[in-house]
C-alpha atoms as a PDB file:
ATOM      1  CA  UNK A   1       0.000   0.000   0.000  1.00  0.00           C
ATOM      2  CA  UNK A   2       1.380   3.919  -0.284  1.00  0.00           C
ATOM      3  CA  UNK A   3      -0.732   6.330   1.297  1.00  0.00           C
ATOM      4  CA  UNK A   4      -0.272   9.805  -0.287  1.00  0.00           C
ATOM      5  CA  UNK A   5      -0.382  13.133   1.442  1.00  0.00           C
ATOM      6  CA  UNK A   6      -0.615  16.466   0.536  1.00  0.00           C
ATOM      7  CA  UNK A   7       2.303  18.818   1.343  1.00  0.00           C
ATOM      8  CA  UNK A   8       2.077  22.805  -0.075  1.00  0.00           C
ATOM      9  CA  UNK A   9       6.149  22.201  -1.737  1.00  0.00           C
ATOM     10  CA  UNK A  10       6.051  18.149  -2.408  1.00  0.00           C
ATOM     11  CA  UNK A  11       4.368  15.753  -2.223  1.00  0.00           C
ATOM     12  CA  UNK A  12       5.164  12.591   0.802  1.00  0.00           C
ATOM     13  CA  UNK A  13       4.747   9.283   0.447  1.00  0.00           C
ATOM     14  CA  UNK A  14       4.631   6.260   3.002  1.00  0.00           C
ATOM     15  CA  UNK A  15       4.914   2.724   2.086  1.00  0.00           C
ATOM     16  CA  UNK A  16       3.185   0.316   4.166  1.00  0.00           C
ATOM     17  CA  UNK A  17       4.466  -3.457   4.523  1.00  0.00           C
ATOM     18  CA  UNK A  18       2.992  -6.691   6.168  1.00  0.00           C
ATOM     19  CA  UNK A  19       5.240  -7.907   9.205  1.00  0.00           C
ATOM     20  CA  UNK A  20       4.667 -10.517  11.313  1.00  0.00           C
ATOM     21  CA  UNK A  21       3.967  -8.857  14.727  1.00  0.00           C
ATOM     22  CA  UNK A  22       6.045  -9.478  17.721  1.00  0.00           C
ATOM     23  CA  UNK A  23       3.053  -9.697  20.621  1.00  0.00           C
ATOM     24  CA  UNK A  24       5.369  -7.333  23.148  1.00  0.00           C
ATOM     25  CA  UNK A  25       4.800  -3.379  23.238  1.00  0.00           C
ATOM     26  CA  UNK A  26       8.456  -2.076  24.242  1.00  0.00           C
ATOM     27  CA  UNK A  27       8.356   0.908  26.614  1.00  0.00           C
ATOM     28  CA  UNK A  28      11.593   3.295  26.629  1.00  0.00           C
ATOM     29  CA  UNK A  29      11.583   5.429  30.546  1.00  0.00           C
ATOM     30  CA  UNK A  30      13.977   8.477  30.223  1.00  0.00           C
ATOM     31  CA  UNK A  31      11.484   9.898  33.716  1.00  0.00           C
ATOM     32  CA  UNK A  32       9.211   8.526  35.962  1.00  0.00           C
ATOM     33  CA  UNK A  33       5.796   8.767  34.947  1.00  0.00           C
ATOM     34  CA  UNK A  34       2.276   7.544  35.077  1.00  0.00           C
ATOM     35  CA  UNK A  35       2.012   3.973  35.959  1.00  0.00           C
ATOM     36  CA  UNK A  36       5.935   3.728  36.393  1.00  0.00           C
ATOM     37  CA  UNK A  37       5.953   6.648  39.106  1.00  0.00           C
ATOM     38  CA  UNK A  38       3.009   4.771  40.993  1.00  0.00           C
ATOM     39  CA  UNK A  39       5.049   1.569  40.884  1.00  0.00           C
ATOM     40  CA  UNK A  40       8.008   3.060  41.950  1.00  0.00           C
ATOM     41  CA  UNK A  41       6.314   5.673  44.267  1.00  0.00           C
ATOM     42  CA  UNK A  42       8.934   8.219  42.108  1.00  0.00           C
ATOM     43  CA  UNK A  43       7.735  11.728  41.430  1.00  0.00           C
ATOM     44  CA  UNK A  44       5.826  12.815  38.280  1.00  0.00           C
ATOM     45  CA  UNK A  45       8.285  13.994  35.854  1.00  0.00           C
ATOM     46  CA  UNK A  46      11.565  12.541  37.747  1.00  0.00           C
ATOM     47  CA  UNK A  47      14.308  12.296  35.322  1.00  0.00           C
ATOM     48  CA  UNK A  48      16.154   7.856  35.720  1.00  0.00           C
ATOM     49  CA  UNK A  49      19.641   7.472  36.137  1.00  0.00           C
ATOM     50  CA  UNK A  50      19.720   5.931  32.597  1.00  0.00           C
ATOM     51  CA  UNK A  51      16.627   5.152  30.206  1.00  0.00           C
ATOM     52  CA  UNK A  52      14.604   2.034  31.381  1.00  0.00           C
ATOM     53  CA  UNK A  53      13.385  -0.869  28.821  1.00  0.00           C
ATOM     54  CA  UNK A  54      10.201  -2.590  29.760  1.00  0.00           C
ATOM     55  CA  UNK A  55       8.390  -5.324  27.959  1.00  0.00           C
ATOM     56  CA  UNK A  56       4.552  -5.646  28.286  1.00  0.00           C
ATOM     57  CA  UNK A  57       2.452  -8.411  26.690  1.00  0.00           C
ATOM     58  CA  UNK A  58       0.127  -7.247  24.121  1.00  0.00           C
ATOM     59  CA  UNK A  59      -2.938  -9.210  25.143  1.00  0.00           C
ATOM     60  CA  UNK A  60      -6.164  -9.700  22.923  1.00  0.00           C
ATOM     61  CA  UNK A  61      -7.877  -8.031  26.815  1.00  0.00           C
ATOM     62  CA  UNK A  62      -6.018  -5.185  26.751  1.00  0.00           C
ATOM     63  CA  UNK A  63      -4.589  -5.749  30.581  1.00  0.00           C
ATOM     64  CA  UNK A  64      -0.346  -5.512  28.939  1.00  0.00           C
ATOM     65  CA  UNK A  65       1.022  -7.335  31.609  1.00  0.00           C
ATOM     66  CA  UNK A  66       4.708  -6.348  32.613  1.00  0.00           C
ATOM     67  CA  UNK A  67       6.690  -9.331  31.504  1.00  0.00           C
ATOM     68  CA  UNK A  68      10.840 -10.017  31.409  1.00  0.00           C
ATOM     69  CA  UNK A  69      12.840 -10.977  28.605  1.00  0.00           C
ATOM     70  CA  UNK A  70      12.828 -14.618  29.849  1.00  0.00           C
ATOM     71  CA  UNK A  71       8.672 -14.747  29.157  1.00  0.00           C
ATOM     72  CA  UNK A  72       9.554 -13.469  25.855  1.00  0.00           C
ATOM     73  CA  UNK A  73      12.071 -16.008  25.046  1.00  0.00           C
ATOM     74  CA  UNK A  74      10.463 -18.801  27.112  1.00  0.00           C
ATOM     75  CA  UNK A  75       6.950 -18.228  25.455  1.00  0.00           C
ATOM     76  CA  UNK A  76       8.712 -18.296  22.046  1.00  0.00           C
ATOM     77  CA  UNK A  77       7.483 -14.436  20.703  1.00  0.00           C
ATOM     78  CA  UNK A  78      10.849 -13.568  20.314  1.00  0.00           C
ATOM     79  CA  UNK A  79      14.183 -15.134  20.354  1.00  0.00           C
ATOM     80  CA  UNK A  80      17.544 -13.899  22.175  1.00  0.00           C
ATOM     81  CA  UNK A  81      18.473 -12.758  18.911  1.00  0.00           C
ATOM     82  CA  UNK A  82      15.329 -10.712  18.440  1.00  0.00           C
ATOM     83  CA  UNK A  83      15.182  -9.041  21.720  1.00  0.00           C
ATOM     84  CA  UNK A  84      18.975  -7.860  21.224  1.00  0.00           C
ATOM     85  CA  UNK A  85      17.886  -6.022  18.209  1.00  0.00           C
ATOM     86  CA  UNK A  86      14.913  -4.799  19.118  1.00  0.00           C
ATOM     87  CA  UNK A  87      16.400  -3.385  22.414  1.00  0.00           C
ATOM     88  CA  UNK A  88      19.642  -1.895  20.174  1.00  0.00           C
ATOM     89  CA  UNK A  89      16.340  -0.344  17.590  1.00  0.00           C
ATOM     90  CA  UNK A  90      14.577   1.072  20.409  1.00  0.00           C
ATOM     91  CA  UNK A  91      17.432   2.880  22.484  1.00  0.00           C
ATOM     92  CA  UNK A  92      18.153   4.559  19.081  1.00  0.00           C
ATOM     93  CA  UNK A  93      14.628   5.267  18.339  1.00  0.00           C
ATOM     94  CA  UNK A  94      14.554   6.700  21.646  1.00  0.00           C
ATOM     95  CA  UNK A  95      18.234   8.887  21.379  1.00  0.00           C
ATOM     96  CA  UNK A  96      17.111  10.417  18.066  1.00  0.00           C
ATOM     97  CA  UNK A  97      13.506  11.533  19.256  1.00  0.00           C
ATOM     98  CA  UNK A  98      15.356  12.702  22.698  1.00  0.00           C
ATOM     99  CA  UNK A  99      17.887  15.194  20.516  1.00  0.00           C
ATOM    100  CA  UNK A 100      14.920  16.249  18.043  1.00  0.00           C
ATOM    101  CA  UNK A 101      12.209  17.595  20.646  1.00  0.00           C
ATOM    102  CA  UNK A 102      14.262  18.384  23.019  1.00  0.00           C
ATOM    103  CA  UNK A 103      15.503  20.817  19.923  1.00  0.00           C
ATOM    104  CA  UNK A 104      11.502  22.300  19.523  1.00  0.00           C
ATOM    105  CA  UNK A 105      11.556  22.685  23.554  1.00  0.00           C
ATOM    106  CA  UNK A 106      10.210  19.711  24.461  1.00  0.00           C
ATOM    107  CA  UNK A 107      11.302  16.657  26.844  1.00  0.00           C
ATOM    108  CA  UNK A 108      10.851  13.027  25.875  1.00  0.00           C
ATOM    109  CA  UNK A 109       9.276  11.562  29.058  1.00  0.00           C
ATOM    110  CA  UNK A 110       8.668   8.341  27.444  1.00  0.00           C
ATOM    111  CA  UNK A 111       7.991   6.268  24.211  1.00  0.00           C
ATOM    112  CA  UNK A 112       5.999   2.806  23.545  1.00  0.00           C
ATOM    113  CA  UNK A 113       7.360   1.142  20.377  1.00  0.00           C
ATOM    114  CA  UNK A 114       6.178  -2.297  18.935  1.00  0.00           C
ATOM    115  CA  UNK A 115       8.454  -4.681  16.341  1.00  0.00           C
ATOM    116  CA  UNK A 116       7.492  -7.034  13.659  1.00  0.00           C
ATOM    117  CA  UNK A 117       9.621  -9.189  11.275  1.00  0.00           C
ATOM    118  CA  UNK A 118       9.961  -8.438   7.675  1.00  0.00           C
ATOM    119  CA  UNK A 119      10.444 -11.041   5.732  1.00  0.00           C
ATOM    120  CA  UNK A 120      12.284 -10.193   1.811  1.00  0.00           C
ATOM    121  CA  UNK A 121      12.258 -14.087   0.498  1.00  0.00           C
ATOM    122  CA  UNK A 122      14.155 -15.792   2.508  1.00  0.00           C
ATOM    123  CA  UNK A 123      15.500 -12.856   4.633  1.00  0.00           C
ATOM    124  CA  UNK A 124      14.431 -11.495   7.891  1.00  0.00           C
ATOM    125  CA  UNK A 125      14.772  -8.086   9.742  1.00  0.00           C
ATOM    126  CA  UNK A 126      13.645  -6.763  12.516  1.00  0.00           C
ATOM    127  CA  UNK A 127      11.701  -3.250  11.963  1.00  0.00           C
ATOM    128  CA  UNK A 128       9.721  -0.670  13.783  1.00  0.00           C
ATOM    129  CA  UNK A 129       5.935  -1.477  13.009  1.00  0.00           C
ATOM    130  CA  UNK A 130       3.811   0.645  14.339  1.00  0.00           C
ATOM    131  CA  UNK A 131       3.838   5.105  14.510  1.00  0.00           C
ATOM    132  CA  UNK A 132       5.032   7.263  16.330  1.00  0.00           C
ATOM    133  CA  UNK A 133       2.426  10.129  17.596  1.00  0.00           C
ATOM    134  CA  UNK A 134       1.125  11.388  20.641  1.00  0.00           C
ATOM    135  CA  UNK A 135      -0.283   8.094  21.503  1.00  0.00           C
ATOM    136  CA  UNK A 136       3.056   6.575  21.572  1.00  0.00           C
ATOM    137  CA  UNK A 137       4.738   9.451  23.307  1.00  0.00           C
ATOM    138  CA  UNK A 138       4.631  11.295  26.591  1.00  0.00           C
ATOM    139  CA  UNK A 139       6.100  14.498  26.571  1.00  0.00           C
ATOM    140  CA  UNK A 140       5.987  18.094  28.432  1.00  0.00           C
ATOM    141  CA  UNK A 141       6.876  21.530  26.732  1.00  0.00           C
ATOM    142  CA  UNK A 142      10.154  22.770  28.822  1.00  0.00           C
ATOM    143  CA  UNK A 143       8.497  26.250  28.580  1.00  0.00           C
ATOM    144  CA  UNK A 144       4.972  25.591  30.055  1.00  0.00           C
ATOM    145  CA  UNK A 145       5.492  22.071  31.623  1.00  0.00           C
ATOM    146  CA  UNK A 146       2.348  21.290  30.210  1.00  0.00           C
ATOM    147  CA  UNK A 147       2.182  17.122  29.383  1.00  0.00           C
ATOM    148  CA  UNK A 148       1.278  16.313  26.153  1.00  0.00           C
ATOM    149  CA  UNK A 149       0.519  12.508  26.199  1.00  0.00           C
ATOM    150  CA  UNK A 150      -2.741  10.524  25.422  1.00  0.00           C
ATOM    151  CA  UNK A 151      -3.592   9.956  29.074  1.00  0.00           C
ATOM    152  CA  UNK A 152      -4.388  13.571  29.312  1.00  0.00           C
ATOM    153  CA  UNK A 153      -7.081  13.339  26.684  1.00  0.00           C
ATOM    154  CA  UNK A 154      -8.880  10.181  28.013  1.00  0.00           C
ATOM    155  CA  UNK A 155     -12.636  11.001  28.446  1.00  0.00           C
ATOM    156  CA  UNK A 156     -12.126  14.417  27.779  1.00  0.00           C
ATOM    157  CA  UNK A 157     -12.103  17.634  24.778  1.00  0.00           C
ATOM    158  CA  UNK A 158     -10.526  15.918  21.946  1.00  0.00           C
ATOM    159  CA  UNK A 159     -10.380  19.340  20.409  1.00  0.00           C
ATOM    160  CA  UNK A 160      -6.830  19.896  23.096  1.00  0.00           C
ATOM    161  CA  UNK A 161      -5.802  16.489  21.421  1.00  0.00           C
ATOM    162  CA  UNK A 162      -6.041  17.857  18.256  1.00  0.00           C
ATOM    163  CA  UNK A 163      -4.359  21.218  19.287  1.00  0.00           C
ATOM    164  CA  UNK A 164      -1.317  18.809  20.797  1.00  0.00           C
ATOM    165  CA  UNK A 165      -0.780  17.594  17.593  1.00  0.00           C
ATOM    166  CA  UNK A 166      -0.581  20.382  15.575  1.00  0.00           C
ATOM    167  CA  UNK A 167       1.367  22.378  18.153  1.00  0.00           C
ATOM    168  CA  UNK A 168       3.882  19.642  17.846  1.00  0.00           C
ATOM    169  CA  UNK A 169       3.932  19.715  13.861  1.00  0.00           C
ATOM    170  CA  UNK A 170       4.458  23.614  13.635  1.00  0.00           C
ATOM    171  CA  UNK A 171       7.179  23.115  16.220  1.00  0.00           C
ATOM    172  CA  UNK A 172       8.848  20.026  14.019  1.00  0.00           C
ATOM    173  CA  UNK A 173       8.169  22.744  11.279  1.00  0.00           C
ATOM    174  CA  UNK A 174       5.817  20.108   9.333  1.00  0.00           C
ATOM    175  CA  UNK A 175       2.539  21.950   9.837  1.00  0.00           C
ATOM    176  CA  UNK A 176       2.107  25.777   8.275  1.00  0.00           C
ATOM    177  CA  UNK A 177       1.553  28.519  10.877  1.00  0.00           C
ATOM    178  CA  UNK A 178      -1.633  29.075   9.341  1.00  0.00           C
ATOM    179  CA  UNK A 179      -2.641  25.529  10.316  1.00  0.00           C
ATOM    180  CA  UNK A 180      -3.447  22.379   8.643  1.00  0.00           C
ATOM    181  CA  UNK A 181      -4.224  21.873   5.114  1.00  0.00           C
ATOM    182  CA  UNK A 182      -7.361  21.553   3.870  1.00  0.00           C
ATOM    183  CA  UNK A 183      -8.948  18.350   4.489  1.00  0.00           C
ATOM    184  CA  UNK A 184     -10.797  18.068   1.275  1.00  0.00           C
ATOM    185  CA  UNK A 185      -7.226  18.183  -1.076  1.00  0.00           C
ATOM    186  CA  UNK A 186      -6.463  14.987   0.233  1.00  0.00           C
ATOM    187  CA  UNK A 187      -5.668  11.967  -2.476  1.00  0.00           C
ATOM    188  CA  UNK A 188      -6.903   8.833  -1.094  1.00  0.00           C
ATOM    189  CA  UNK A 189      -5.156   5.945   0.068  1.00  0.00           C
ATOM    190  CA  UNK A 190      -4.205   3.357  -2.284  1.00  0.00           C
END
Protein backbone atom coordinates (compact mmCIF):
# COMPACT_ATOMS: atom_id res chain seq x y z
CA UNK A 1 0.00 0.00 0.00
CA UNK A 2 1.38 3.92 -0.28
CA UNK A 3 -0.73 6.33 1.30
CA UNK A 4 -0.27 9.81 -0.29
CA UNK A 5 -0.38 13.13 1.44
CA UNK A 6 -0.61 16.47 0.54
CA UNK A 7 2.30 18.82 1.34
CA UNK A 8 2.08 22.80 -0.07
CA UNK A 9 6.15 22.20 -1.74
CA UNK A 10 6.05 18.15 -2.41
CA UNK A 11 4.37 15.75 -2.22
CA UNK A 12 5.16 12.59 0.80
CA UNK A 13 4.75 9.28 0.45
CA UNK A 14 4.63 6.26 3.00
CA UNK A 15 4.91 2.72 2.09
CA UNK A 16 3.18 0.32 4.17
CA UNK A 17 4.47 -3.46 4.52
CA UNK A 18 2.99 -6.69 6.17
CA UNK A 19 5.24 -7.91 9.20
CA UNK A 20 4.67 -10.52 11.31
CA UNK A 21 3.97 -8.86 14.73
CA UNK A 22 6.05 -9.48 17.72
CA UNK A 23 3.05 -9.70 20.62
CA UNK A 24 5.37 -7.33 23.15
CA UNK A 25 4.80 -3.38 23.24
CA UNK A 26 8.46 -2.08 24.24
CA UNK A 27 8.36 0.91 26.61
CA UNK A 28 11.59 3.30 26.63
CA UNK A 29 11.58 5.43 30.55
CA UNK A 30 13.98 8.48 30.22
CA UNK A 31 11.48 9.90 33.72
CA UNK A 32 9.21 8.53 35.96
CA UNK A 33 5.80 8.77 34.95
CA UNK A 34 2.28 7.54 35.08
CA UNK A 35 2.01 3.97 35.96
CA UNK A 36 5.93 3.73 36.39
CA UNK A 37 5.95 6.65 39.11
CA UNK A 38 3.01 4.77 40.99
CA UNK A 39 5.05 1.57 40.88
CA UNK A 40 8.01 3.06 41.95
CA UNK A 41 6.31 5.67 44.27
CA UNK A 42 8.93 8.22 42.11
CA UNK A 43 7.74 11.73 41.43
CA UNK A 44 5.83 12.82 38.28
CA UNK A 45 8.28 13.99 35.85
CA UNK A 46 11.56 12.54 37.75
CA UNK A 47 14.31 12.30 35.32
CA UNK A 48 16.15 7.86 35.72
CA UNK A 49 19.64 7.47 36.14
CA UNK A 50 19.72 5.93 32.60
CA UNK A 51 16.63 5.15 30.21
CA UNK A 52 14.60 2.03 31.38
CA UNK A 53 13.39 -0.87 28.82
CA UNK A 54 10.20 -2.59 29.76
CA UNK A 55 8.39 -5.32 27.96
CA UNK A 56 4.55 -5.65 28.29
CA UNK A 57 2.45 -8.41 26.69
CA UNK A 58 0.13 -7.25 24.12
CA UNK A 59 -2.94 -9.21 25.14
CA UNK A 60 -6.16 -9.70 22.92
CA UNK A 61 -7.88 -8.03 26.82
CA UNK A 62 -6.02 -5.18 26.75
CA UNK A 63 -4.59 -5.75 30.58
CA UNK A 64 -0.35 -5.51 28.94
CA UNK A 65 1.02 -7.33 31.61
CA UNK A 66 4.71 -6.35 32.61
CA UNK A 67 6.69 -9.33 31.50
CA UNK A 68 10.84 -10.02 31.41
CA UNK A 69 12.84 -10.98 28.60
CA UNK A 70 12.83 -14.62 29.85
CA UNK A 71 8.67 -14.75 29.16
CA UNK A 72 9.55 -13.47 25.85
CA UNK A 73 12.07 -16.01 25.05
CA UNK A 74 10.46 -18.80 27.11
CA UNK A 75 6.95 -18.23 25.46
CA UNK A 76 8.71 -18.30 22.05
CA UNK A 77 7.48 -14.44 20.70
CA UNK A 78 10.85 -13.57 20.31
CA UNK A 79 14.18 -15.13 20.35
CA UNK A 80 17.54 -13.90 22.18
CA UNK A 81 18.47 -12.76 18.91
CA UNK A 82 15.33 -10.71 18.44
CA UNK A 83 15.18 -9.04 21.72
CA UNK A 84 18.98 -7.86 21.22
CA UNK A 85 17.89 -6.02 18.21
CA UNK A 86 14.91 -4.80 19.12
CA UNK A 87 16.40 -3.38 22.41
CA UNK A 88 19.64 -1.89 20.17
CA UNK A 89 16.34 -0.34 17.59
CA UNK A 90 14.58 1.07 20.41
CA UNK A 91 17.43 2.88 22.48
CA UNK A 92 18.15 4.56 19.08
CA UNK A 93 14.63 5.27 18.34
CA UNK A 94 14.55 6.70 21.65
CA UNK A 95 18.23 8.89 21.38
CA UNK A 96 17.11 10.42 18.07
CA UNK A 97 13.51 11.53 19.26
CA UNK A 98 15.36 12.70 22.70
CA UNK A 99 17.89 15.19 20.52
CA UNK A 100 14.92 16.25 18.04
CA UNK A 101 12.21 17.59 20.65
CA UNK A 102 14.26 18.38 23.02
CA UNK A 103 15.50 20.82 19.92
CA UNK A 104 11.50 22.30 19.52
CA UNK A 105 11.56 22.69 23.55
CA UNK A 106 10.21 19.71 24.46
CA UNK A 107 11.30 16.66 26.84
CA UNK A 108 10.85 13.03 25.88
CA UNK A 109 9.28 11.56 29.06
CA UNK A 110 8.67 8.34 27.44
CA UNK A 111 7.99 6.27 24.21
CA UNK A 112 6.00 2.81 23.54
CA UNK A 113 7.36 1.14 20.38
CA UNK A 114 6.18 -2.30 18.94
CA UNK A 115 8.45 -4.68 16.34
CA UNK A 116 7.49 -7.03 13.66
CA UNK A 117 9.62 -9.19 11.27
CA UNK A 118 9.96 -8.44 7.67
CA UNK A 119 10.44 -11.04 5.73
CA UNK A 120 12.28 -10.19 1.81
CA UNK A 121 12.26 -14.09 0.50
CA UNK A 122 14.16 -15.79 2.51
CA UNK A 123 15.50 -12.86 4.63
CA UNK A 124 14.43 -11.49 7.89
CA UNK A 125 14.77 -8.09 9.74
CA UNK A 126 13.64 -6.76 12.52
CA UNK A 127 11.70 -3.25 11.96
CA UNK A 128 9.72 -0.67 13.78
CA UNK A 129 5.93 -1.48 13.01
CA UNK A 130 3.81 0.65 14.34
CA UNK A 131 3.84 5.11 14.51
CA UNK A 132 5.03 7.26 16.33
CA UNK A 133 2.43 10.13 17.60
CA UNK A 134 1.13 11.39 20.64
CA UNK A 135 -0.28 8.09 21.50
CA UNK A 136 3.06 6.58 21.57
CA UNK A 137 4.74 9.45 23.31
CA UNK A 138 4.63 11.29 26.59
CA UNK A 139 6.10 14.50 26.57
CA UNK A 140 5.99 18.09 28.43
CA UNK A 141 6.88 21.53 26.73
CA UNK A 142 10.15 22.77 28.82
CA UNK A 143 8.50 26.25 28.58
CA UNK A 144 4.97 25.59 30.05
CA UNK A 145 5.49 22.07 31.62
CA UNK A 146 2.35 21.29 30.21
CA UNK A 147 2.18 17.12 29.38
CA UNK A 148 1.28 16.31 26.15
CA UNK A 149 0.52 12.51 26.20
CA UNK A 150 -2.74 10.52 25.42
CA UNK A 151 -3.59 9.96 29.07
CA UNK A 152 -4.39 13.57 29.31
CA UNK A 153 -7.08 13.34 26.68
CA UNK A 154 -8.88 10.18 28.01
CA UNK A 155 -12.64 11.00 28.45
CA UNK A 156 -12.13 14.42 27.78
CA UNK A 157 -12.10 17.63 24.78
CA UNK A 158 -10.53 15.92 21.95
CA UNK A 159 -10.38 19.34 20.41
CA UNK A 160 -6.83 19.90 23.10
CA UNK A 161 -5.80 16.49 21.42
CA UNK A 162 -6.04 17.86 18.26
CA UNK A 163 -4.36 21.22 19.29
CA UNK A 164 -1.32 18.81 20.80
CA UNK A 165 -0.78 17.59 17.59
CA UNK A 166 -0.58 20.38 15.57
CA UNK A 167 1.37 22.38 18.15
CA UNK A 168 3.88 19.64 17.85
CA UNK A 169 3.93 19.72 13.86
CA UNK A 170 4.46 23.61 13.63
CA UNK A 171 7.18 23.12 16.22
CA UNK A 172 8.85 20.03 14.02
CA UNK A 173 8.17 22.74 11.28
CA UNK A 174 5.82 20.11 9.33
CA UNK A 175 2.54 21.95 9.84
CA UNK A 176 2.11 25.78 8.28
CA UNK A 177 1.55 28.52 10.88
CA UNK A 178 -1.63 29.08 9.34
CA UNK A 179 -2.64 25.53 10.32
CA UNK A 180 -3.45 22.38 8.64
CA UNK A 181 -4.22 21.87 5.11
CA UNK A 182 -7.36 21.55 3.87
CA UNK A 183 -8.95 18.35 4.49
CA UNK A 184 -10.80 18.07 1.28
CA UNK A 185 -7.23 18.18 -1.08
CA UNK A 186 -6.46 14.99 0.23
CA UNK A 187 -5.67 11.97 -2.48
CA UNK A 188 -6.90 8.83 -1.09
CA UNK A 189 -5.16 5.94 0.07
CA UNK A 190 -4.21 3.36 -2.28
Amino acid sequence: FVAKMPDPETRREQLVREVEMIPVVVVIRNHAAGSFARRFRMGEGQQLPRSIVEFFYKAEDGENPLVSEEHVTAFGWATPQDLDEIMSLSLRVNDFLSGLFLGIGMRLVDIRCEFGRLWEEDQMRMVLADEICLDSCRMWDLRTGVWLDRDRFRGGDFSQLADAYQEVARRLNILPESGPLDPKATDTIQ
